[in-house]
N, C-alpha and C. Protein backbone atom coordinates (compact mmCIF):
# COMPACT_ATOMS: atom_id res chain seq x y z
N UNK A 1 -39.91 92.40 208.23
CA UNK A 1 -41.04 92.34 207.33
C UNK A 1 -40.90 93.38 206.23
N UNK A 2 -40.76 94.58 206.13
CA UNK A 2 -40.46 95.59 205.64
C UNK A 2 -39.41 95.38 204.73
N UNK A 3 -38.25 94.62 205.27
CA UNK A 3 -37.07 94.06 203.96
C UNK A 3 -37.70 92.99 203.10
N UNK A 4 -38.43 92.34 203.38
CA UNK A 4 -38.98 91.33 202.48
C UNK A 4 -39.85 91.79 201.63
N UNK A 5 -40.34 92.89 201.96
CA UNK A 5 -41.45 93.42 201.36
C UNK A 5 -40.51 94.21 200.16
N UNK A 6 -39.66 94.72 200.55
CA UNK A 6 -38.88 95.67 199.57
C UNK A 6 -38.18 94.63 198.64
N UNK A 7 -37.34 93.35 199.24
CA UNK A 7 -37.04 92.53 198.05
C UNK A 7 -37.76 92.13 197.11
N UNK A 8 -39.32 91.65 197.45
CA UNK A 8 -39.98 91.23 196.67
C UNK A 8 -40.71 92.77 195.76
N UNK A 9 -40.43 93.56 195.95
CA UNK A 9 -40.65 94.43 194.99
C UNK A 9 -39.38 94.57 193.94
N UNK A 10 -38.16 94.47 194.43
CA UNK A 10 -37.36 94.86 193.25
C UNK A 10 -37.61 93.30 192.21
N UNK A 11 -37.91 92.30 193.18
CA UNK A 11 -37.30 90.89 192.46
C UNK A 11 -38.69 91.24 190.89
N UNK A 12 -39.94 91.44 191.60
CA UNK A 12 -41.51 92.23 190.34
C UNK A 12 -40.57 93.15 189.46
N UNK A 13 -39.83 94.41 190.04
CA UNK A 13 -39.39 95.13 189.16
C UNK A 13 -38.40 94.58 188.00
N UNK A 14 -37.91 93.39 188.49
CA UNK A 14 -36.64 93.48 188.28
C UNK A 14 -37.22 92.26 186.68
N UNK A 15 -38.06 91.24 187.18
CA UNK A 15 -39.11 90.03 186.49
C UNK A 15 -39.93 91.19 185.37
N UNK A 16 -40.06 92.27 185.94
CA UNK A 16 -40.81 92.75 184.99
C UNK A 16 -40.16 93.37 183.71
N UNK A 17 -39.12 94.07 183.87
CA UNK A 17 -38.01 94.52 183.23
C UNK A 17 -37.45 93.51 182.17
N UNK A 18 -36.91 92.38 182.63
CA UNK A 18 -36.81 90.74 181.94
C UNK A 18 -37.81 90.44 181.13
N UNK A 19 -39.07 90.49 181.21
CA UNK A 19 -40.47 90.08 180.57
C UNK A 19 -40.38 91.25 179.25
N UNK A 20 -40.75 92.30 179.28
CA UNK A 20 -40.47 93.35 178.45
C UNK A 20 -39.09 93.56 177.60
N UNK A 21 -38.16 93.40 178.29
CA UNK A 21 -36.80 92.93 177.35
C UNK A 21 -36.92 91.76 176.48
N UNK A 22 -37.42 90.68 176.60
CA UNK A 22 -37.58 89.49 175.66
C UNK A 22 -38.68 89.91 175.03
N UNK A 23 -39.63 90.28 175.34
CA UNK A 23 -40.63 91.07 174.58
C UNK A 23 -40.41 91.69 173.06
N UNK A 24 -39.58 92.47 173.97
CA UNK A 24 -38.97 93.88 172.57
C UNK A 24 -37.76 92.69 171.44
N UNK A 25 -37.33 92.01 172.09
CA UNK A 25 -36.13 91.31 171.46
C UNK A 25 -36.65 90.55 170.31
N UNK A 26 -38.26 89.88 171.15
CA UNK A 26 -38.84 89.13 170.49
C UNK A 26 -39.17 89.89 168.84
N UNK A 27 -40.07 90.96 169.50
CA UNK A 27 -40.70 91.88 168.26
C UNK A 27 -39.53 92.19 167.59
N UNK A 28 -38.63 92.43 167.53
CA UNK A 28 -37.29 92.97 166.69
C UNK A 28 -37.06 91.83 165.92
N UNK A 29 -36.82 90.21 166.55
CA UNK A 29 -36.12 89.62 165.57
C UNK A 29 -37.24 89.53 164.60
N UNK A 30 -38.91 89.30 164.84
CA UNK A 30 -39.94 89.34 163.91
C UNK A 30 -40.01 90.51 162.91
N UNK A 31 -39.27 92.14 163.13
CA UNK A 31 -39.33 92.60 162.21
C UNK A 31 -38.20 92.86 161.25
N UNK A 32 -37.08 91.94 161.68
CA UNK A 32 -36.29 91.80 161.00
C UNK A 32 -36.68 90.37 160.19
N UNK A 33 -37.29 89.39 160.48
CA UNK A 33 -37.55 87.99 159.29
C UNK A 33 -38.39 88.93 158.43
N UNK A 34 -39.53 89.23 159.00
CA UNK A 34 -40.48 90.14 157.84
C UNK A 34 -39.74 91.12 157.08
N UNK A 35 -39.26 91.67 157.71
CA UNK A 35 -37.91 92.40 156.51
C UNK A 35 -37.22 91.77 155.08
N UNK A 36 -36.71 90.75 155.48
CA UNK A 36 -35.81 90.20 154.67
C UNK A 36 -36.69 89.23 154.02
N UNK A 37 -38.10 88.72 154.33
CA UNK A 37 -39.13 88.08 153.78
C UNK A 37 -39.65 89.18 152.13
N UNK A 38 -39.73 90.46 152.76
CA UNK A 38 -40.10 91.78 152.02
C UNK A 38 -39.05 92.08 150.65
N UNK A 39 -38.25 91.50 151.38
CA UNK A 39 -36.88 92.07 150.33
C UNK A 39 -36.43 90.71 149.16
N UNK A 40 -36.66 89.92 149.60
CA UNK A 40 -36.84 88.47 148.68
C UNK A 40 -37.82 87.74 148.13
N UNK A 41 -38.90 88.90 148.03
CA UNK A 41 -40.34 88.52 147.45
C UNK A 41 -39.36 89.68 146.58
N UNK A 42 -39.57 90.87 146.69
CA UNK A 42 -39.54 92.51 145.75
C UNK A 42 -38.52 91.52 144.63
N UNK A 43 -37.23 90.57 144.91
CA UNK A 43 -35.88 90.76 144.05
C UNK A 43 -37.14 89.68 142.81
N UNK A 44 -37.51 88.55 143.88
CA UNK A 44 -38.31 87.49 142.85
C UNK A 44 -39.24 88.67 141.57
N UNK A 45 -40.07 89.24 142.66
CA UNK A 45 -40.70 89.89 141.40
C UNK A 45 -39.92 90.79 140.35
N UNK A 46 -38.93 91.23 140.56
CA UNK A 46 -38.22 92.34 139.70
C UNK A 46 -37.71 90.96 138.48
N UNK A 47 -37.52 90.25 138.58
CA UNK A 47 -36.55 88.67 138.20
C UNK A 47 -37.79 88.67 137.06
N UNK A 48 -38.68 88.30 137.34
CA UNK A 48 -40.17 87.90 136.88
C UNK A 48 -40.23 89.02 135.88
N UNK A 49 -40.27 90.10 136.47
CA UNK A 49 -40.81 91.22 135.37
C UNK A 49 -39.50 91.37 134.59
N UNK A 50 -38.25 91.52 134.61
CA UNK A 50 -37.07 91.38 133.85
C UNK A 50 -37.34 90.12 132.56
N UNK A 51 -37.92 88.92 133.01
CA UNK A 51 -37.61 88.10 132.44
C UNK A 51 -39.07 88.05 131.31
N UNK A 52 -40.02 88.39 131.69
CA UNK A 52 -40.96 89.31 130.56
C UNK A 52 -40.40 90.39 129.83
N UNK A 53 -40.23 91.14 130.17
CA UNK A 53 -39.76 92.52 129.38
C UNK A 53 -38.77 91.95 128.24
N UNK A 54 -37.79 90.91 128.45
CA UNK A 54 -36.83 90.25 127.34
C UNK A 54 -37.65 89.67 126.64
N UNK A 55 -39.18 89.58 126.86
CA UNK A 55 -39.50 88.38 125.30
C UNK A 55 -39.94 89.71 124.72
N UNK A 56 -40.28 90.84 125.00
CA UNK A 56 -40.75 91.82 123.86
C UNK A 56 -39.21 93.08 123.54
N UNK A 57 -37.96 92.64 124.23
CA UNK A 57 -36.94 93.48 123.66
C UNK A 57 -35.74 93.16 124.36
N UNK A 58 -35.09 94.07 124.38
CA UNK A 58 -33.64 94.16 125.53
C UNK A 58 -34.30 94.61 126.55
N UNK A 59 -33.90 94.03 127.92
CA UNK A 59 -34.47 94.85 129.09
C UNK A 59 -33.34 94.79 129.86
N UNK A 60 -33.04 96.04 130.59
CA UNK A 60 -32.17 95.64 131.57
C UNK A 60 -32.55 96.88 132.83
N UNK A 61 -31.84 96.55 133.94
CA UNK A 61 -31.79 97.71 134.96
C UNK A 61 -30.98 98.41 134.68
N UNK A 62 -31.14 99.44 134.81
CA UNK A 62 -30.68 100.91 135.11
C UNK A 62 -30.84 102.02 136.11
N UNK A 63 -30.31 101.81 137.12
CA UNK A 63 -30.40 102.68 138.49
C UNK A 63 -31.39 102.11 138.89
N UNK A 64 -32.52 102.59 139.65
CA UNK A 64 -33.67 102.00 140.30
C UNK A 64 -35.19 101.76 138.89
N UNK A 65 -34.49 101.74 137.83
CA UNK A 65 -35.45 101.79 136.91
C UNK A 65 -35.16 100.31 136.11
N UNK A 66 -36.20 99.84 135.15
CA UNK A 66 -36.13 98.79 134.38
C UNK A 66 -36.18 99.50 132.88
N UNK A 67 -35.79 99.02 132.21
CA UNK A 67 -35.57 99.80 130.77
C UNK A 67 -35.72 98.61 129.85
N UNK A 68 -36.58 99.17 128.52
CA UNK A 68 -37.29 98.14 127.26
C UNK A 68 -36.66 98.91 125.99
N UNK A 69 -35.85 98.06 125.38
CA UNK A 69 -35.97 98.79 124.22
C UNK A 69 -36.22 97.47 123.30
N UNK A 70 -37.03 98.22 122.23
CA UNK A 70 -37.47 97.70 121.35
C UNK A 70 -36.51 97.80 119.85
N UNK A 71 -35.83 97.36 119.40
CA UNK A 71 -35.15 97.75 118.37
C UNK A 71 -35.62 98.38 116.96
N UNK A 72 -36.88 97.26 116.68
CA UNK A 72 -37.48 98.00 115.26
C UNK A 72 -39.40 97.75 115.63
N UNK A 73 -39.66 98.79 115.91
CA UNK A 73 -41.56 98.38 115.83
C UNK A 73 -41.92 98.18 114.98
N UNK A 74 -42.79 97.64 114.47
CA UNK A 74 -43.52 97.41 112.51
C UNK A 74 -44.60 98.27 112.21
N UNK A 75 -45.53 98.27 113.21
CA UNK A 75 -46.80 99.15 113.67
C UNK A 75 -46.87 100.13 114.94
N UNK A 76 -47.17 101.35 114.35
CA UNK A 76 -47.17 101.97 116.08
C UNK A 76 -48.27 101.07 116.98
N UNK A 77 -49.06 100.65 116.62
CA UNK A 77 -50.50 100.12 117.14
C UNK A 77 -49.84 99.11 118.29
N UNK A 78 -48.52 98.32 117.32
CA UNK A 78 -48.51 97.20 118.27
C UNK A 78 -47.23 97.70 119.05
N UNK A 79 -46.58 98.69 119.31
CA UNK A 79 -46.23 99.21 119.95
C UNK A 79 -46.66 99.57 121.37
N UNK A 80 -47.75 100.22 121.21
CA UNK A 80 -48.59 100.99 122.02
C UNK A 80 -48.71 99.77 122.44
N UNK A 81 -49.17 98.40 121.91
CA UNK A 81 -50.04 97.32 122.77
C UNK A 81 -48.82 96.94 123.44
N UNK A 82 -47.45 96.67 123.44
CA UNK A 82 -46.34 96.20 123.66
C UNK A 82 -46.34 97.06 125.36
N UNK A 83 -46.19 98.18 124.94
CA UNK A 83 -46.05 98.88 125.85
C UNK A 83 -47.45 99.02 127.24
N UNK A 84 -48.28 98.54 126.90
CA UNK A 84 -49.28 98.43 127.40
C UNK A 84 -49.08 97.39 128.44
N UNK A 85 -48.64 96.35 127.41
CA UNK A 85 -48.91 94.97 128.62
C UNK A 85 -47.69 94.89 129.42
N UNK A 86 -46.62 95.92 129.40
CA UNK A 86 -45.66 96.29 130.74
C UNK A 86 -46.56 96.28 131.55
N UNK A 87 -47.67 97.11 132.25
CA UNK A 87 -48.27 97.38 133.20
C UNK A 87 -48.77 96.21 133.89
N UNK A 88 -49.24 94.90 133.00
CA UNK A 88 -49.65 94.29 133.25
C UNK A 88 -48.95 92.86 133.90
N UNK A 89 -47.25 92.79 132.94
CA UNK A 89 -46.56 92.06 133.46
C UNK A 89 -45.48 92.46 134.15
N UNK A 90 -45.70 93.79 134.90
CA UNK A 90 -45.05 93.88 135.85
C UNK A 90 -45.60 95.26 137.11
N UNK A 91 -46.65 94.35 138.21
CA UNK A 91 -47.59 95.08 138.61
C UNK A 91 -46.56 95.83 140.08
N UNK A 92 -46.94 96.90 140.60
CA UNK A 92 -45.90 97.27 140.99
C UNK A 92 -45.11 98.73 140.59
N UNK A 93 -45.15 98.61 139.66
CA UNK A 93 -44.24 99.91 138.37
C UNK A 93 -45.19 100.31 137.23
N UNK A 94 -44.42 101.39 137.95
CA UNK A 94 -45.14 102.69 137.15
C UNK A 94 -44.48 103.08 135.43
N UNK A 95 -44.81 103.29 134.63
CA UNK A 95 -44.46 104.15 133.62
C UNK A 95 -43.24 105.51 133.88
N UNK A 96 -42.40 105.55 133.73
CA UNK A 96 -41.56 106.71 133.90
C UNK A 96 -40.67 107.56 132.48
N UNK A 97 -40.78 106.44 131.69
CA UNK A 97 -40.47 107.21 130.14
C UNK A 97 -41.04 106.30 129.19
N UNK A 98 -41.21 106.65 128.19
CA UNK A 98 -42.22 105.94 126.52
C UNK A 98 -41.36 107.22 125.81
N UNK A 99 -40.49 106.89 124.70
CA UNK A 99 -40.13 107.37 123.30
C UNK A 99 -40.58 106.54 122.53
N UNK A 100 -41.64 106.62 121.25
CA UNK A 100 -41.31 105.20 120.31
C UNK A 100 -41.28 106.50 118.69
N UNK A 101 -40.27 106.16 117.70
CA UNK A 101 -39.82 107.12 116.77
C UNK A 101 -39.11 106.81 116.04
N UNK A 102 -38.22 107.23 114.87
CA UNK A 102 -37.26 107.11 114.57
C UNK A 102 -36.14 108.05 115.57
N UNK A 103 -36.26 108.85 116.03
CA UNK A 103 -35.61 109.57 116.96
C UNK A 103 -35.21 109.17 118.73
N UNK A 104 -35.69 107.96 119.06
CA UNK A 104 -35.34 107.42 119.82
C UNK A 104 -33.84 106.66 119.97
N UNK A 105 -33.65 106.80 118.99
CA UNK A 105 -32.56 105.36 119.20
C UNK A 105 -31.30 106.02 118.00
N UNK A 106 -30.02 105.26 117.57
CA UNK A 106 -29.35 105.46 116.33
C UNK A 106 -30.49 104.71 115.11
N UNK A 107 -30.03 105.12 114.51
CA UNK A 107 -30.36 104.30 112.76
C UNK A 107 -31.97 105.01 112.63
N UNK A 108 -32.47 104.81 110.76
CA UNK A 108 -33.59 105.17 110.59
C UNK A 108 -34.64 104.48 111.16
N UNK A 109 -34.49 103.37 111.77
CA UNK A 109 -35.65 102.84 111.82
C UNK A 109 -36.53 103.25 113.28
N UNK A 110 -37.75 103.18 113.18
CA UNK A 110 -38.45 103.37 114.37
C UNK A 110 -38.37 102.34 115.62
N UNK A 111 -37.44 102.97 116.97
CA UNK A 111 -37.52 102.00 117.98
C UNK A 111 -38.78 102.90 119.03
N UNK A 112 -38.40 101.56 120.09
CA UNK A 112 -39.70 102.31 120.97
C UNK A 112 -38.47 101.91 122.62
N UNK A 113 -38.56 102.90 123.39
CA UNK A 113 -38.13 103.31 124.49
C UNK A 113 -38.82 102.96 125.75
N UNK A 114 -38.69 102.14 126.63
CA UNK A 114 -39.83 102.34 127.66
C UNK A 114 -39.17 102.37 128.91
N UNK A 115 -39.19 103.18 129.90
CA UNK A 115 -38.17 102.58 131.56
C UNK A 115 -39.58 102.74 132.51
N UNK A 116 -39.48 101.73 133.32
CA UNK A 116 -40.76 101.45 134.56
C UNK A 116 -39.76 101.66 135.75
N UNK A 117 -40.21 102.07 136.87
CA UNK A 117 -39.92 102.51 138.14
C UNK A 117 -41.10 101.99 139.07
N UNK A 118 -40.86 101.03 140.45
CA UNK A 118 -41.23 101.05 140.97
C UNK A 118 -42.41 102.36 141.91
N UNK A 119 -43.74 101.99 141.80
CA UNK A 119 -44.84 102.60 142.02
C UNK A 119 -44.49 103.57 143.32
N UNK A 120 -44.44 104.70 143.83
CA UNK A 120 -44.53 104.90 145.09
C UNK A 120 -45.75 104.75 145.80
C-alpha cells in the first residue's frame, strides 16, 4: 500500500511538472508572436512616416533617427508649419534637431533641417 501510495505521488509530481512545462512553453511562444507582431507594426509605421516626410523634402534614416531636409523654404512661417505637421504625421517621435537658415545647409539660400527620434 505504501508503494502505491508513493508511485502515485511521483506520477502528481511528475503530471504536475509536464502541466507547468507546456505552460511556460506555451507563454514563451505567445511572447515571442507578440514580439514580432510589435516589430512589424513599428517598421509599417516608420514606412508611413518616411513616406510623408518625402512629400515636404528629402527624408531619409540616419542611425535611429529620421531626417527632413528641406532644400529652399520661401517663408519662415511655412516652415515652422512644415515642421509642425512632422508631429502630427508621424506620432511616436519626438523632435531631436530643427536648423531652418541660410546656415544650415551649402548655398545662400535658406534650408530648414529637421531629424525626429523615436519618443522614449
Amino acid at each position: 500500500m505504501e508503494e502505491t501510495h508513493r508511485r502515485l505521488g511521483v506520477y502528481v509530481w511528475v503530471g504536475a511538472g509536464a502541466i507547468f512545462a507546456l505552460a511556460g512553453l506555451w507563454l514563451l511562444m505567445t511572447a515571442i508572436h507578440l514580439a514580432g507582431q510589435s516589430e512589424a507594426d513599428n517598421a509599417l509605421a516608420e514606412a508611413m512616416c518616411l513616406q510623408r516626410l518625402r512629400g515636404l523634402g528629402a527624408a531619409e534614416r540616419v542611425g535611429e533617427r529620421l531626417r527632413l531636409v528641406v532644400p529652399k523654404v520661401t517663408t519662415p512661417r511655412g516652415g515652422i508649419e512644415d515642421a509642425s505637421a512632422i508631429s502630427a504625421a508621424c506620432p511616436g517621435w519626438a523632435l531631436s534637431y530643427f536648423c531652418m537658415g541660410a546656415t544650415c545647409g551649402d548655398g545662400p539660400s535658406v534650408k530648414m533641417v529637421v531629424e525626429i527620434m523615436p519618443a522614449r
